[in-house]
PDB file of N, CA and C in Angstrom:
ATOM      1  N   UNK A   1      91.003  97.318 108.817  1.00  0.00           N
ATOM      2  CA  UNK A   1      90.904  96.148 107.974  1.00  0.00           C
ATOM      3  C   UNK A   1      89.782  95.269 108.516  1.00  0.00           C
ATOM      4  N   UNK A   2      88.992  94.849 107.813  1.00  0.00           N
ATOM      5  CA  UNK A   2      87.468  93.879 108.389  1.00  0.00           C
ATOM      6  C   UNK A   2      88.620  92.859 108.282  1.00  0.00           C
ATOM      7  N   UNK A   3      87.206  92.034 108.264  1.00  0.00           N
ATOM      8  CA  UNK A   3      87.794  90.535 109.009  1.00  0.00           C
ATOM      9  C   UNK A   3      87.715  89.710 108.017  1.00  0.00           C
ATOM     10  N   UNK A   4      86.930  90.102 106.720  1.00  0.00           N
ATOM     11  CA  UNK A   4      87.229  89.387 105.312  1.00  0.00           C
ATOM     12  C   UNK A   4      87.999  89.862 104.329  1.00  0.00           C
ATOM     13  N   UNK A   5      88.832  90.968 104.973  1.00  0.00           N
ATOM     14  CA  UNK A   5      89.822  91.669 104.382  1.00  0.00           C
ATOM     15  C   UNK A   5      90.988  90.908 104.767  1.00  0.00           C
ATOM     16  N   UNK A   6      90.783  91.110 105.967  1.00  0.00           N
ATOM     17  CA  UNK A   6      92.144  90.015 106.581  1.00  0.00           C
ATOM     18  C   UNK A   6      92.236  88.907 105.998  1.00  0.00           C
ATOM     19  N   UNK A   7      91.365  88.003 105.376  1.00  0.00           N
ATOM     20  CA  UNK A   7      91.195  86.324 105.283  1.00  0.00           C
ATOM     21  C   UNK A   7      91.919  86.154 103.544  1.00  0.00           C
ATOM     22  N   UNK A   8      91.261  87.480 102.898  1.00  0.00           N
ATOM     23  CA  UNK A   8      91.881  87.810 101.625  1.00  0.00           C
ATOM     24  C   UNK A   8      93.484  87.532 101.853  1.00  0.00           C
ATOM     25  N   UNK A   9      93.736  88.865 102.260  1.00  0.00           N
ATOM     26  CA  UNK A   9      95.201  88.966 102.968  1.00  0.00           C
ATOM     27  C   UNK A   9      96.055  87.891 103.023  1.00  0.00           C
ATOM     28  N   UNK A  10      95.453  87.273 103.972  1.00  0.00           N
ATOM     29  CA  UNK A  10      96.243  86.104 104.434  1.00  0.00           C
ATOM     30  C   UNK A  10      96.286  85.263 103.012  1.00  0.00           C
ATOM     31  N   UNK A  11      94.897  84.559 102.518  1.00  0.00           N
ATOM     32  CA  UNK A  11      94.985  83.767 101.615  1.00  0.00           C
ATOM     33  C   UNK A  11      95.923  84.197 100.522  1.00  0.00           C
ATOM     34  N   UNK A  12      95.704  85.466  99.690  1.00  0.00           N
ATOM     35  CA  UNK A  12      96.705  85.310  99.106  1.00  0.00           C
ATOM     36  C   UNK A  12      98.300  85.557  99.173  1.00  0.00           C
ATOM     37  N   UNK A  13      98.435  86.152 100.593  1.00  0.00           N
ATOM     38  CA  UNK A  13     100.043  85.965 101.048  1.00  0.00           C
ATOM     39  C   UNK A  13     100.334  84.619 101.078  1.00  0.00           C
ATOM     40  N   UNK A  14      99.662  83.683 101.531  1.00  0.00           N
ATOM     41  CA  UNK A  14      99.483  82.010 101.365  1.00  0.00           C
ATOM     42  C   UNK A  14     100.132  81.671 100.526  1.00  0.00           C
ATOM     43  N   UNK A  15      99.186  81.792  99.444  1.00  0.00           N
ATOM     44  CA  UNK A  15      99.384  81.549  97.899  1.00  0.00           C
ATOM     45  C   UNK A  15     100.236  82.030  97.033  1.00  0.00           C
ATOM     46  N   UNK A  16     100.317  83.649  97.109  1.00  0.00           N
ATOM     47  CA  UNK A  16     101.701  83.980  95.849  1.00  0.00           C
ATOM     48  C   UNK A  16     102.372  83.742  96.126  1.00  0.00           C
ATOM     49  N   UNK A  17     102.967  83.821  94.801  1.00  0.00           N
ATOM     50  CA  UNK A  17     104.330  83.690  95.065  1.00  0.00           C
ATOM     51  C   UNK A  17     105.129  85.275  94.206  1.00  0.00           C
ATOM     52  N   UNK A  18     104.286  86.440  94.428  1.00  0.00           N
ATOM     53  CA  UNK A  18     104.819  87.484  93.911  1.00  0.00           C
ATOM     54  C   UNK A  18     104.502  88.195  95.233  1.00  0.00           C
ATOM     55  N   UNK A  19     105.343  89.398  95.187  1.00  0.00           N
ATOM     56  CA  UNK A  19     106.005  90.226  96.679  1.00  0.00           C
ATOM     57  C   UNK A  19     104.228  90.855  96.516  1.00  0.00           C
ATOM     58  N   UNK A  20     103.908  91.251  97.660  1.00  0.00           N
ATOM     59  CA  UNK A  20     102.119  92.069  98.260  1.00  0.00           C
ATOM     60  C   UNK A  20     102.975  93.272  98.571  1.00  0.00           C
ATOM     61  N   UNK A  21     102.346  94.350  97.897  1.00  0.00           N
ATOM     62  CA  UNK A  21     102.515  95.270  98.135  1.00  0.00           C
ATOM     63  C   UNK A  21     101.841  96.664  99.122  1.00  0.00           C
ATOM     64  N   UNK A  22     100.703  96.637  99.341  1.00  0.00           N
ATOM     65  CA  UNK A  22      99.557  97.073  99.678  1.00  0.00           C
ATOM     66  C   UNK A  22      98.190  96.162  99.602  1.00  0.00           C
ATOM     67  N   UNK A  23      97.411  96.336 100.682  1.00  0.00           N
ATOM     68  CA  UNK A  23      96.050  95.959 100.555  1.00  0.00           C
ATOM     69  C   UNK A  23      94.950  96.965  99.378  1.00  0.00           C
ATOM     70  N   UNK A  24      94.074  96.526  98.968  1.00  0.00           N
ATOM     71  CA  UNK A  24      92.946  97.127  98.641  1.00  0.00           C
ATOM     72  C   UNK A  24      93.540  97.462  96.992  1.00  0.00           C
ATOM     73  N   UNK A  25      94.586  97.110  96.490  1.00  0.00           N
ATOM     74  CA  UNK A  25      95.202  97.310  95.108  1.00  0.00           C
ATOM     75  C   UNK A  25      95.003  96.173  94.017  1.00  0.00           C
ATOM     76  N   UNK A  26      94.360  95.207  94.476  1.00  0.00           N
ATOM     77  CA  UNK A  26      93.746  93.797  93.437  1.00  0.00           C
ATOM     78  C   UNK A  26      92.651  94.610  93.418  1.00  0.00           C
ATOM     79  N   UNK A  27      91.995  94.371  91.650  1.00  0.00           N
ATOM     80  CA  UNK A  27      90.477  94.615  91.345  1.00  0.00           C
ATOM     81  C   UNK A  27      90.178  93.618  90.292  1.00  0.00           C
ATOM     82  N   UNK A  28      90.906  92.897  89.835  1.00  0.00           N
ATOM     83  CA  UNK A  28      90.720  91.499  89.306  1.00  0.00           C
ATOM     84  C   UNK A  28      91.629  90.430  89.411  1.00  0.00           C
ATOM     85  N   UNK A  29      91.261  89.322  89.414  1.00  0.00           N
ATOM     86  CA  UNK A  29      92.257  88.179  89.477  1.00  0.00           C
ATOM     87  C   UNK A  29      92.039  87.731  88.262  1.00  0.00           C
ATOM     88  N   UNK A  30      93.056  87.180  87.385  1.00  0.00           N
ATOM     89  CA  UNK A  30      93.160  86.428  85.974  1.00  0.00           C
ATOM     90  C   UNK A  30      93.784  85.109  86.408  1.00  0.00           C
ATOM     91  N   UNK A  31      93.389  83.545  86.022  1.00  0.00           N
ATOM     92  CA  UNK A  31      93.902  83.008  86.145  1.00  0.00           C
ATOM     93  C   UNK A  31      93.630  81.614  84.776  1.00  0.00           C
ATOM     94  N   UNK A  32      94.415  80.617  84.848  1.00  0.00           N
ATOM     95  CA  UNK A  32      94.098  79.951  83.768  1.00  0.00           C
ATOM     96  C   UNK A  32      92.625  79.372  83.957  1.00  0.00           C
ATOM     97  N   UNK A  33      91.986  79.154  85.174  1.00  0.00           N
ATOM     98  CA  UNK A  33      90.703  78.733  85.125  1.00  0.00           C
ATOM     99  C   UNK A  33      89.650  79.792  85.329  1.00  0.00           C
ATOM    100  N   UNK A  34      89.629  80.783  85.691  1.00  0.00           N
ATOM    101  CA  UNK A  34      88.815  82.216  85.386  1.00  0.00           C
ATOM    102  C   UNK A  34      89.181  83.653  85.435  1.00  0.00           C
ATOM    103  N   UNK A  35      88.210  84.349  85.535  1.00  0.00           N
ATOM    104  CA  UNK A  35      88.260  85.551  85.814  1.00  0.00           C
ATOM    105  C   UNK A  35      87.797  86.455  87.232  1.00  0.00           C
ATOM    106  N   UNK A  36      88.493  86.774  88.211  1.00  0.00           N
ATOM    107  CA  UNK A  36      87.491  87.355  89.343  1.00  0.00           C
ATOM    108  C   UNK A  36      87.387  88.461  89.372  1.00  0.00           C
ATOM    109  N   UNK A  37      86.972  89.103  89.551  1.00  0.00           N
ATOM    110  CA  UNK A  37      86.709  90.417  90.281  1.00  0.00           C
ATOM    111  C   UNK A  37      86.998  90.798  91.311  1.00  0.00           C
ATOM    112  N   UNK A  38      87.495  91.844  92.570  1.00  0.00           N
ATOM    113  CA  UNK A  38      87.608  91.773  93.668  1.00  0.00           C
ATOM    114  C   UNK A  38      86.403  93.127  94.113  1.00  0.00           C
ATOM    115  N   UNK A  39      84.963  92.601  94.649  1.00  0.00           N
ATOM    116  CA  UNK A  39      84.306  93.376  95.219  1.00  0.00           C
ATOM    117  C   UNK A  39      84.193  94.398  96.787  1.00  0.00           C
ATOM    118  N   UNK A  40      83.419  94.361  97.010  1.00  0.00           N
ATOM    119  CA  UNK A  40      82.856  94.550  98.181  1.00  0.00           C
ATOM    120  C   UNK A  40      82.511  93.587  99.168  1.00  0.00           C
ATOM    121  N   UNK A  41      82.017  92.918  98.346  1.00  0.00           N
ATOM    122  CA  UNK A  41      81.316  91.284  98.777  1.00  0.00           C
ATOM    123  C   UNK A  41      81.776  90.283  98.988  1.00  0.00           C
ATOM    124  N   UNK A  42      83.056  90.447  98.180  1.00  0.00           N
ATOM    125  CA  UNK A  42      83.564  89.822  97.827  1.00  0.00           C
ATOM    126  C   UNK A  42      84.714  89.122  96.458  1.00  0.00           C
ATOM    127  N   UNK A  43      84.431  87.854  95.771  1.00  0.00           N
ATOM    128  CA  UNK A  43      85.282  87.623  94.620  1.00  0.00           C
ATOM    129  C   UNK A  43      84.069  87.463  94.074  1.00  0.00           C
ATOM    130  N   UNK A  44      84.056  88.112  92.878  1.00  0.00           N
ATOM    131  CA  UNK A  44      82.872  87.307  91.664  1.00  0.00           C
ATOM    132  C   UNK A  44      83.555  86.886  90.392  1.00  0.00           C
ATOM    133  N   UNK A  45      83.227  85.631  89.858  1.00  0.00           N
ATOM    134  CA  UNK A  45      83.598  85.346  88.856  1.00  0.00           C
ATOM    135  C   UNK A  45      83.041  85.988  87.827  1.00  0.00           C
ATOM    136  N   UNK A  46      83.423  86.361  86.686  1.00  0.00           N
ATOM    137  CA  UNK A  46      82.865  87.219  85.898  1.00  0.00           C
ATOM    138  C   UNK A  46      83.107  86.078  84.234  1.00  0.00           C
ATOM    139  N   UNK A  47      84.188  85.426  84.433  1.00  0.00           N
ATOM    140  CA  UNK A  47      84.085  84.610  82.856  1.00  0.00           C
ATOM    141  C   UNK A  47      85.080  83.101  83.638  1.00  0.00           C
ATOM    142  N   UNK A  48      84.768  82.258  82.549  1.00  0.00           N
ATOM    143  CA  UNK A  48      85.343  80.597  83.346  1.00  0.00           C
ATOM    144  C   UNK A  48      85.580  80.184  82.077  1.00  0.00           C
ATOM    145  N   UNK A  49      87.098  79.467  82.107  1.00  0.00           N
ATOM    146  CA  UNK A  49      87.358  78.623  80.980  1.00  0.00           C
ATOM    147  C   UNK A  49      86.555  77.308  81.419  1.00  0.00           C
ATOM    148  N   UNK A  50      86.222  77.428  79.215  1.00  0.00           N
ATOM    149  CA  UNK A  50      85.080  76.215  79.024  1.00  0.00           C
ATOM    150  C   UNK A  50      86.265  74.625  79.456  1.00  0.00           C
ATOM    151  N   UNK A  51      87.243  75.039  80.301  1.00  0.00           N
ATOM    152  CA  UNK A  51      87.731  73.529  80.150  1.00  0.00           C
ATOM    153  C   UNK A  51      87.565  73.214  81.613  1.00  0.00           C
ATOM    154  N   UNK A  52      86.825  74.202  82.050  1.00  0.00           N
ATOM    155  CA  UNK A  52      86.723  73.869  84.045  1.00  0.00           C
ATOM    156  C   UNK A  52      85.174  74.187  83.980  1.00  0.00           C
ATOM    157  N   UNK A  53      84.762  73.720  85.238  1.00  0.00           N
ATOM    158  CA  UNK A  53      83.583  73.760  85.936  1.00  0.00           C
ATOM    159  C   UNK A  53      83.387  74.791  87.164  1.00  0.00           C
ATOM    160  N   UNK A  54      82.164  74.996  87.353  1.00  0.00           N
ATOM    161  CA  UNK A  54      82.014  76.350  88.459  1.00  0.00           C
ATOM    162  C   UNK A  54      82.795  76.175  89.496  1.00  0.00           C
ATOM    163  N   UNK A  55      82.343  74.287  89.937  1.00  0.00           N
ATOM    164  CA  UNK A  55      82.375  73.282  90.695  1.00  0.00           C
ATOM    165  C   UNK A  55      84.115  73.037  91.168  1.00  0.00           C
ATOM    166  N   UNK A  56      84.567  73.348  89.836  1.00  0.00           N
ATOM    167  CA  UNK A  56      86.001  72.730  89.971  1.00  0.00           C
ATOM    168  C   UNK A  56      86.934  73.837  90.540  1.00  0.00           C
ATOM    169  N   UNK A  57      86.604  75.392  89.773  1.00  0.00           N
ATOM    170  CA  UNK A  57      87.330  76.541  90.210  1.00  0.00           C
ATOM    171  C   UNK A  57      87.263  77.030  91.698  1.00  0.00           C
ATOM    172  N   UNK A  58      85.953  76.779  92.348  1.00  0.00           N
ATOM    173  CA  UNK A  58      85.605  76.746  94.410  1.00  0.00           C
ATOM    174  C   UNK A  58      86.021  75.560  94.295  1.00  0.00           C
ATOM    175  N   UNK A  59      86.034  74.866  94.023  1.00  0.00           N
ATOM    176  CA  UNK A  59      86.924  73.997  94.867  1.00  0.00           C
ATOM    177  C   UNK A  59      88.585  73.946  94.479  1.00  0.00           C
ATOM    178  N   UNK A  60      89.044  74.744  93.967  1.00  0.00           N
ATOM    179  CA  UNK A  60      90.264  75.262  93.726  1.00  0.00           C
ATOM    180  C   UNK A  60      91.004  76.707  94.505  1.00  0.00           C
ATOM    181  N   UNK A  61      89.660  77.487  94.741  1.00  0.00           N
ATOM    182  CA  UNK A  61      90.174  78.663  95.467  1.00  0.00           C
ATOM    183  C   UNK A  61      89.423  78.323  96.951  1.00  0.00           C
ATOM    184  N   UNK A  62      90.606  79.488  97.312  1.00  0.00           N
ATOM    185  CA  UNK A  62      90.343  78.950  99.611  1.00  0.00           C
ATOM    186  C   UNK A  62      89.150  80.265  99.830  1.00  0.00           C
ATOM    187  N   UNK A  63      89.260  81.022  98.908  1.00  0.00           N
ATOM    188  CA  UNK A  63      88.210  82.456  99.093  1.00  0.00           C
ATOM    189  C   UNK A  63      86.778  81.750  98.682  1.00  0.00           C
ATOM    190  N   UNK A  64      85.838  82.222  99.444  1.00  0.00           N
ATOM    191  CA  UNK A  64      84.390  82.082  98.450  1.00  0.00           C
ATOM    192  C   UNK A  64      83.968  83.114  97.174  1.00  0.00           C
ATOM    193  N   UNK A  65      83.441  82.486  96.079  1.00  0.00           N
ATOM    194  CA  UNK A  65      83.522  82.984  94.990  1.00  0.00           C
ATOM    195  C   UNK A  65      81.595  82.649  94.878  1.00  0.00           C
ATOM    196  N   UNK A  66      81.452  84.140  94.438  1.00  0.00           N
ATOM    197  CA  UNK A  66      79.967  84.093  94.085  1.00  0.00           C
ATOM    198  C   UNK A  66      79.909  84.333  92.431  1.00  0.00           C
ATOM    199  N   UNK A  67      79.268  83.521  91.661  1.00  0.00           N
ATOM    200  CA  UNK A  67      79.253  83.795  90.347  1.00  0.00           C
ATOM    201  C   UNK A  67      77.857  84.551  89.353  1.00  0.00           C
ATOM    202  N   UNK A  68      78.513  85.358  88.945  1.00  0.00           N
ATOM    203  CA  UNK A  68      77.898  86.583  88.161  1.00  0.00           C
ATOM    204  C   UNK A  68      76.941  85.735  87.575  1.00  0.00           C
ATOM    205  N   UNK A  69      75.494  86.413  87.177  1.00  0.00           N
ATOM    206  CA  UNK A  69      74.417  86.267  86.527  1.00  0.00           C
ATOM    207  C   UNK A  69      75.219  86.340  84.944  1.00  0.00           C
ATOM    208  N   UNK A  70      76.176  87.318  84.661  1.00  0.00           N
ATOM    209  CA  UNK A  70      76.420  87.157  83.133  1.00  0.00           C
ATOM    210  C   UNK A  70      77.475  86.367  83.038  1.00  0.00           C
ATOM    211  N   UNK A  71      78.270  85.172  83.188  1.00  0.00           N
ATOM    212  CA  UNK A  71      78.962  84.221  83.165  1.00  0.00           C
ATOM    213  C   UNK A  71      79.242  84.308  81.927  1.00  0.00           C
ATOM    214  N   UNK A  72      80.691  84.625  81.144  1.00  0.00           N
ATOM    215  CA  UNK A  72      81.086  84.729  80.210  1.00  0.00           C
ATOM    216  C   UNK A  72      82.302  83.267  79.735  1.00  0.00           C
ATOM    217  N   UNK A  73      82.319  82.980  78.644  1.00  0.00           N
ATOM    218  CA  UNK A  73      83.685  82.036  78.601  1.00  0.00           C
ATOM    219  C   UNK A  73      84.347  82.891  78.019  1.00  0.00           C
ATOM    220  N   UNK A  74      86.125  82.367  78.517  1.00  0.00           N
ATOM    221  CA  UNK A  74      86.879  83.057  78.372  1.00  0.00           C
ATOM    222  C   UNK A  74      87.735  83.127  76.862  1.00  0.00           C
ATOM    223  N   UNK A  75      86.973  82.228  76.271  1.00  0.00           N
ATOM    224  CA  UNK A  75      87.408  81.985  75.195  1.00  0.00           C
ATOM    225  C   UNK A  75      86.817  82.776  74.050  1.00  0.00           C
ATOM    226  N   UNK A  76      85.775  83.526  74.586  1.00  0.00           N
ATOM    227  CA  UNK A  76      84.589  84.561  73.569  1.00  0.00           C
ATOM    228  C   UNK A  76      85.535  85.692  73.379  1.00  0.00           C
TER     229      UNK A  76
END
């Protein structure tokens, strides 16, 4: 396990509140303020509700989130 595997880990054992079953089994996160992805790299946002800001969703999640060149709303 790297060491930004672990930080994942932790953060979202943190955070859910649904049982973790295995590592490496998230490949997207859905939530009411976007969409992530779970990379290599990392989280990429891939679409953002038009009722939040880039600004507002990092500063909502404890992970760093790099956002996609094709930025979709989720409302399309």
């Amino acid at each position: 396990m790297t060491s930004e595997t672990a930080f994942w880990f932790y953060v979202f054992s943190k955070k859910s509140r649904l049982p973790l079953t295995a590592s490496h089994c998230v490949k997207k996160i859905i939530t009411e303020m976007c969409v992530l992805e779970v990379t290599e790299n990392g989280l990429l946002m891939t679409e953002i509700n038009p009722e939040f800001t880039v600004e507002q969703v990092k500063a909502a999640t404890a992970a760093p989130i790099t956002v996609s060149e094709n930025l979709k709303s989720m409302t399309d």
